[in-house]
PDB file of N, CA and C in Angstrom:
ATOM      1  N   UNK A   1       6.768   7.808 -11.745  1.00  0.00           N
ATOM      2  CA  UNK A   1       6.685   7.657 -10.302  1.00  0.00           C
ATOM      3  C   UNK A   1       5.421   6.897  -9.906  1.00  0.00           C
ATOM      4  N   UNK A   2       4.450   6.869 -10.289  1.00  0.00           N
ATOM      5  CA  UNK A   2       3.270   6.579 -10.365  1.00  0.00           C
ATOM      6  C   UNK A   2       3.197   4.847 -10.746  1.00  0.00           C
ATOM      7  N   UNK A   3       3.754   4.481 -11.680  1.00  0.00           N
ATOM      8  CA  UNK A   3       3.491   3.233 -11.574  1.00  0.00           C
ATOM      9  C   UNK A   3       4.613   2.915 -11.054  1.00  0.00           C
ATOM     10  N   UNK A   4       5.675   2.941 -10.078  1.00  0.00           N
ATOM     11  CA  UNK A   4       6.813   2.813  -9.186  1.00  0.00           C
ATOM     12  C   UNK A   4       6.091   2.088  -8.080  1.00  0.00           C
ATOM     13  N   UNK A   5       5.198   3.747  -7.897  1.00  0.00           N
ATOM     14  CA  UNK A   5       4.244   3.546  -6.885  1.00  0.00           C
ATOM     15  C   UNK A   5       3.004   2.186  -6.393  1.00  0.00           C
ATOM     16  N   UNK A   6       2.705   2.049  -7.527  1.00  0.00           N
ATOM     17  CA  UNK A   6       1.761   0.940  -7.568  1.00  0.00           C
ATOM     18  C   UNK A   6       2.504  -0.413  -7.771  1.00  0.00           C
ATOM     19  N   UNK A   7       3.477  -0.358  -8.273  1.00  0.00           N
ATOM     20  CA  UNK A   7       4.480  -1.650  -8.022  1.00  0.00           C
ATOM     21  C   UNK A   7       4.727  -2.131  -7.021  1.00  0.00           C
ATOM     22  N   UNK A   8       4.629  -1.188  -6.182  1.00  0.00           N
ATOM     23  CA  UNK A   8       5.485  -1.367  -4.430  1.00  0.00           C
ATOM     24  C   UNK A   8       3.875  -1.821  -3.574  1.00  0.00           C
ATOM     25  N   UNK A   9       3.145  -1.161  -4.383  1.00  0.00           N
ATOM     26  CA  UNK A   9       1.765  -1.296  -3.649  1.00  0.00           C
ATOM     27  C   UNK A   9       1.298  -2.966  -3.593  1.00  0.00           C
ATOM     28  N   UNK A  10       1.904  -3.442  -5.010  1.00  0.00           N
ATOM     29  CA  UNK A  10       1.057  -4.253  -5.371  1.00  0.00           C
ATOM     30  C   UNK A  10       1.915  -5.730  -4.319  1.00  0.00           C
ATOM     31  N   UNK A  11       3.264  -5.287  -4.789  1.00  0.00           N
ATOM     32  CA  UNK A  11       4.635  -5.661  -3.823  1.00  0.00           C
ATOM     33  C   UNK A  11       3.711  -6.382  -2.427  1.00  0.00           C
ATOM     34  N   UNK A  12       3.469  -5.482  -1.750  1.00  0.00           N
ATOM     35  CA  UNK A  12       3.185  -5.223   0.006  1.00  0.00           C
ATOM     36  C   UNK A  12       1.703  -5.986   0.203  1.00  0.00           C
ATOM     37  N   UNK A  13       0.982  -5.597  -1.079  1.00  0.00           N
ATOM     38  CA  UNK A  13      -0.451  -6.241  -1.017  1.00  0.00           C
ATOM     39  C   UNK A  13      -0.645  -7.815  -0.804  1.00  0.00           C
ATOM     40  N   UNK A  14       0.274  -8.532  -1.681  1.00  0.00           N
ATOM     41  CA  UNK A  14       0.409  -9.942  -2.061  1.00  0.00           C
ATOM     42  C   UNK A  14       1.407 -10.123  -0.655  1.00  0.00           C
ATOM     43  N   UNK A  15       2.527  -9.585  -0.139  1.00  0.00           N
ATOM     44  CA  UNK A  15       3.241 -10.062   0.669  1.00  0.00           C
ATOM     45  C   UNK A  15       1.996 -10.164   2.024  1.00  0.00           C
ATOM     46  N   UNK A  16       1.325  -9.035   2.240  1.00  0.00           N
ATOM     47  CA  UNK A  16       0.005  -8.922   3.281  1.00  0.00           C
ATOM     48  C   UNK A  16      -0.765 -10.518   3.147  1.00  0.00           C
ATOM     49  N   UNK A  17      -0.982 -10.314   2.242  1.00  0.00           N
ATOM     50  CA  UNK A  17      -2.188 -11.327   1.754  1.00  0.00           C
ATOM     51  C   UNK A  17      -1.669 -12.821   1.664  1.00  0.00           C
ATOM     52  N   UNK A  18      -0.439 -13.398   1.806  1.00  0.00           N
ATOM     53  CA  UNK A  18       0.361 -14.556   1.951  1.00  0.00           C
ATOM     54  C   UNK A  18       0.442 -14.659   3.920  1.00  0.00           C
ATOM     55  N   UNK A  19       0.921 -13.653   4.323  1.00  0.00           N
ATOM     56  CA  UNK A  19       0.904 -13.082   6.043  1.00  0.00           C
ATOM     57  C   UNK A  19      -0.300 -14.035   6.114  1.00  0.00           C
ATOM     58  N   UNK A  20      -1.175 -12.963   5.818  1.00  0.00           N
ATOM     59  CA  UNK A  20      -2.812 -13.472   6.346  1.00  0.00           C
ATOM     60  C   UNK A  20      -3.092 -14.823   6.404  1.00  0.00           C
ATOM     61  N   UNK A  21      -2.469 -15.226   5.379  1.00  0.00           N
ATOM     62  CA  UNK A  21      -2.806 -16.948   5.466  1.00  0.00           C
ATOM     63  C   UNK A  21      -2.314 -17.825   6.657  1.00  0.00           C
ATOM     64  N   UNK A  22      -0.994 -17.597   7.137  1.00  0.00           N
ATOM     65  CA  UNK A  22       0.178 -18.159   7.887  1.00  0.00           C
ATOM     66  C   UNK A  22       0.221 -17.568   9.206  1.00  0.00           C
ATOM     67  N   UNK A  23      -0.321 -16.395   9.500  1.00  0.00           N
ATOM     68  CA  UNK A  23       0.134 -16.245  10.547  1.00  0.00           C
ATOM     69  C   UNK A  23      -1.398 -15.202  11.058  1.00  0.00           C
ATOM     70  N   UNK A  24      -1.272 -14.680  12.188  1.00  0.00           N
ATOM     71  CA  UNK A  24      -2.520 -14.090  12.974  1.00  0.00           C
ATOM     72  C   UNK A  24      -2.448 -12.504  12.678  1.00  0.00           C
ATOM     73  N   UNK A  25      -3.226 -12.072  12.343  1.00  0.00           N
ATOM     74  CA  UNK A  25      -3.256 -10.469  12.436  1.00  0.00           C
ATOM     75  C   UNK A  25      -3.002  -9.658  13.322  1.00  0.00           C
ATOM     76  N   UNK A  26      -2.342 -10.105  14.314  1.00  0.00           N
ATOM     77  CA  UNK A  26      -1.802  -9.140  14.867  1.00  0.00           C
ATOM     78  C   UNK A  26      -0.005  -9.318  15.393  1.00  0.00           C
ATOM     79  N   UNK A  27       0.440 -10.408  14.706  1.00  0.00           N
ATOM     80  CA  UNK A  27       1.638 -10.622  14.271  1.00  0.00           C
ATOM     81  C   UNK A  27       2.537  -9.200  14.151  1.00  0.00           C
ATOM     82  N   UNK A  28       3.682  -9.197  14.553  1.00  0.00           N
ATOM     83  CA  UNK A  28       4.123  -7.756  14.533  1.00  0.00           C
ATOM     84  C   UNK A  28       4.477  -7.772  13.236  1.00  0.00           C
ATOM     85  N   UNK A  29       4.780  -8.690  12.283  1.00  0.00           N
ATOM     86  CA  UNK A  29       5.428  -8.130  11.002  1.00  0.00           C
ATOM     87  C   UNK A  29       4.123  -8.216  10.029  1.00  0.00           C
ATOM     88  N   UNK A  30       2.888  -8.872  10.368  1.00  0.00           N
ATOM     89  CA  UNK A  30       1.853  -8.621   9.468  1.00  0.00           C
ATOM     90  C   UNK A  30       1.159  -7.134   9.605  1.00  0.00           C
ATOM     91  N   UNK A  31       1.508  -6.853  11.366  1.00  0.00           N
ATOM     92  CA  UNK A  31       1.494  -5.442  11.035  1.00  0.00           C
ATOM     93  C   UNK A  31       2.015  -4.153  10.929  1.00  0.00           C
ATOM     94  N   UNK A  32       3.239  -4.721  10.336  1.00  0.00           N
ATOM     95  CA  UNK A  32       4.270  -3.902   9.747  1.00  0.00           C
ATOM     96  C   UNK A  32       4.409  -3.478   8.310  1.00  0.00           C
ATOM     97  N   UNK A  33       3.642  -4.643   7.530  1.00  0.00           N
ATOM     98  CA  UNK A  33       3.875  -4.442   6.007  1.00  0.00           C
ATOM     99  C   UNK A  33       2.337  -3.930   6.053  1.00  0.00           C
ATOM    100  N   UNK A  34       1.645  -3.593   7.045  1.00  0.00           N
ATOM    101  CA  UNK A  34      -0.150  -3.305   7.132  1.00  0.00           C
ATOM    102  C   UNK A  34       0.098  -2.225   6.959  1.00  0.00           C
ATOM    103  N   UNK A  35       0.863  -0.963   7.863  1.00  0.00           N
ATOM    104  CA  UNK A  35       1.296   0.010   8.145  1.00  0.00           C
ATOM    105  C   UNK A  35       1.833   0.202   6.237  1.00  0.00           C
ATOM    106  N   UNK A  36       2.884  -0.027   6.377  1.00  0.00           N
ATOM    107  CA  UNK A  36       3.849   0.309   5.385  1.00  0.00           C
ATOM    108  C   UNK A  36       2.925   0.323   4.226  1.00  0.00           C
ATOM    109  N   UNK A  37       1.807  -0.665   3.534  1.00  0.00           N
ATOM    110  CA  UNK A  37       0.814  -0.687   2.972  1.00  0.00           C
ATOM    111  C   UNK A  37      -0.043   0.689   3.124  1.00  0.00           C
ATOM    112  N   UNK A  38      -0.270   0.910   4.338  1.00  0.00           N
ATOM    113  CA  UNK A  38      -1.289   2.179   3.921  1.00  0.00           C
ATOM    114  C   UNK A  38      -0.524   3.490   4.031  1.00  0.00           C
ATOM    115  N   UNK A  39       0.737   3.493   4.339  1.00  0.00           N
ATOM    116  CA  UNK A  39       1.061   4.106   4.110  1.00  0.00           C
ATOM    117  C   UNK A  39       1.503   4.914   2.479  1.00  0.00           C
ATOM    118  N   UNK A  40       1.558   3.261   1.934  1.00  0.00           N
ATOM    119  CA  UNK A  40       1.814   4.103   0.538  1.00  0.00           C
ATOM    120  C   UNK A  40       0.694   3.880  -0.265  1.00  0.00           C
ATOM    121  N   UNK A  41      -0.967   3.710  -0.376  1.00  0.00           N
ATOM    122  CA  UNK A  41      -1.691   3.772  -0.597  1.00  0.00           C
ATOM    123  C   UNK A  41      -2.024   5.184  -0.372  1.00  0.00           C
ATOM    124  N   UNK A  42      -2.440   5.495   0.560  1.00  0.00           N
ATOM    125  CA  UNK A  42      -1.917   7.004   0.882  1.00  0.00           C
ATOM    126  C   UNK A  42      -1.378   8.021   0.120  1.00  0.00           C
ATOM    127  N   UNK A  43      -0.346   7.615  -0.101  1.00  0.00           N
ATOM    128  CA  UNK A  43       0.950   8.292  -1.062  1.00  0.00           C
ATOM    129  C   UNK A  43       0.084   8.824  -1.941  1.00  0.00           C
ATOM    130  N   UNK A  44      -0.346   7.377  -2.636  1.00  0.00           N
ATOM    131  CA  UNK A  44      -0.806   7.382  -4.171  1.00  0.00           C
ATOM    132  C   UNK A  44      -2.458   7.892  -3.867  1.00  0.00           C
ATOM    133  N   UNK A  45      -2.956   7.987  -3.318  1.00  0.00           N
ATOM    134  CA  UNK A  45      -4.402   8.692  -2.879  1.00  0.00           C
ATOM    135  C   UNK A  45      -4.133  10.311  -3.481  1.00  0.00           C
ATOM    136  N   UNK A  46      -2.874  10.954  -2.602  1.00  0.00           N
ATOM    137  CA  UNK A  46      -2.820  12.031  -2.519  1.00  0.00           C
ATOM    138  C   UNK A  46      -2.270  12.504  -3.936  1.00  0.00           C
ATOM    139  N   UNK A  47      -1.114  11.401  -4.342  1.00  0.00           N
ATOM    140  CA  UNK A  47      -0.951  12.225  -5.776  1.00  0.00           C
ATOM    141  C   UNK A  47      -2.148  11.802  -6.699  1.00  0.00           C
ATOM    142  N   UNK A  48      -3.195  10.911  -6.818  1.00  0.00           N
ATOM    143  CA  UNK A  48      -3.723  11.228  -7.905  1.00  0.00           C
ATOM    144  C   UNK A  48      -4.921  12.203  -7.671  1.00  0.00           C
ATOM    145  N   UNK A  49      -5.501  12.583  -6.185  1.00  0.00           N
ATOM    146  CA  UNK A  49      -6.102  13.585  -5.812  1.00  0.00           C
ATOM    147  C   UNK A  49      -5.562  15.146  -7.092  1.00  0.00           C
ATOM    148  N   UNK A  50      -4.459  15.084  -6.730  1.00  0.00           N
ATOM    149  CA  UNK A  50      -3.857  16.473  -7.162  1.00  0.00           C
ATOM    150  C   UNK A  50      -3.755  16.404  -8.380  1.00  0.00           C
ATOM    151  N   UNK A  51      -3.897  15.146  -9.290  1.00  0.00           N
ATOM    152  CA  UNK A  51      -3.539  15.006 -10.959  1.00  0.00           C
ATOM    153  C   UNK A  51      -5.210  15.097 -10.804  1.00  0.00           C
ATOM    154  N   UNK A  52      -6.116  15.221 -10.684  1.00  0.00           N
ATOM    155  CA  UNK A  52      -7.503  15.327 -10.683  1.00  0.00           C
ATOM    156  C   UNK A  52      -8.001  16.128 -10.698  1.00  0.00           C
ATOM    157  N   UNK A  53      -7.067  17.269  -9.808  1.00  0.00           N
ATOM    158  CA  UNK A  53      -7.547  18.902  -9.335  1.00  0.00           C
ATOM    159  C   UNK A  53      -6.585  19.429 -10.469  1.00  0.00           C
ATOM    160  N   UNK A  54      -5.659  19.027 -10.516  1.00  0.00           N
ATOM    161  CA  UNK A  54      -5.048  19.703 -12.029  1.00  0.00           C
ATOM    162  C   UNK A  54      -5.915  19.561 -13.182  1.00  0.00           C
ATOM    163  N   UNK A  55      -6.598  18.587 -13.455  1.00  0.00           N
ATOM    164  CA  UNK A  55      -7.360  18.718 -14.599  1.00  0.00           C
ATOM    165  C   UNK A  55      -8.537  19.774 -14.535  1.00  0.00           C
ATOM    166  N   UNK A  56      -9.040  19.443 -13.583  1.00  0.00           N
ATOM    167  CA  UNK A  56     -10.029  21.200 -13.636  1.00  0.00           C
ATOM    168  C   UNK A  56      -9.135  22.275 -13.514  1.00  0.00           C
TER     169      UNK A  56
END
């Protein structure tokens, strides 16, 4: 799940980062994949938080 996760991350990062070039930041779909981006950054924050606290 985990590297699923970072696939999609990496996905949204490069699609962001092509946006940025072409169009203005506050573009509704640059800030749509912005959103959707931290949203699953997020994700993955929280599960490796908890694979961290599992190890202690």
């Amino acid at each position: 799940m985990e590297k699923k996760l970072l696939k999609r991350i990496e996905v949204l990062r490069r699609r962001l980062n092509k946006f940025g070039l072409n169009r203005e930041l506050i573009d509704n779909e640059v800030v749509e994949v912005s959103q959707q981006l931290d949203r699953l950054l997020n994700q993955y924050q929280r599960i490796t938080s908890v694979e961290q606290l599992s190890f202690w």
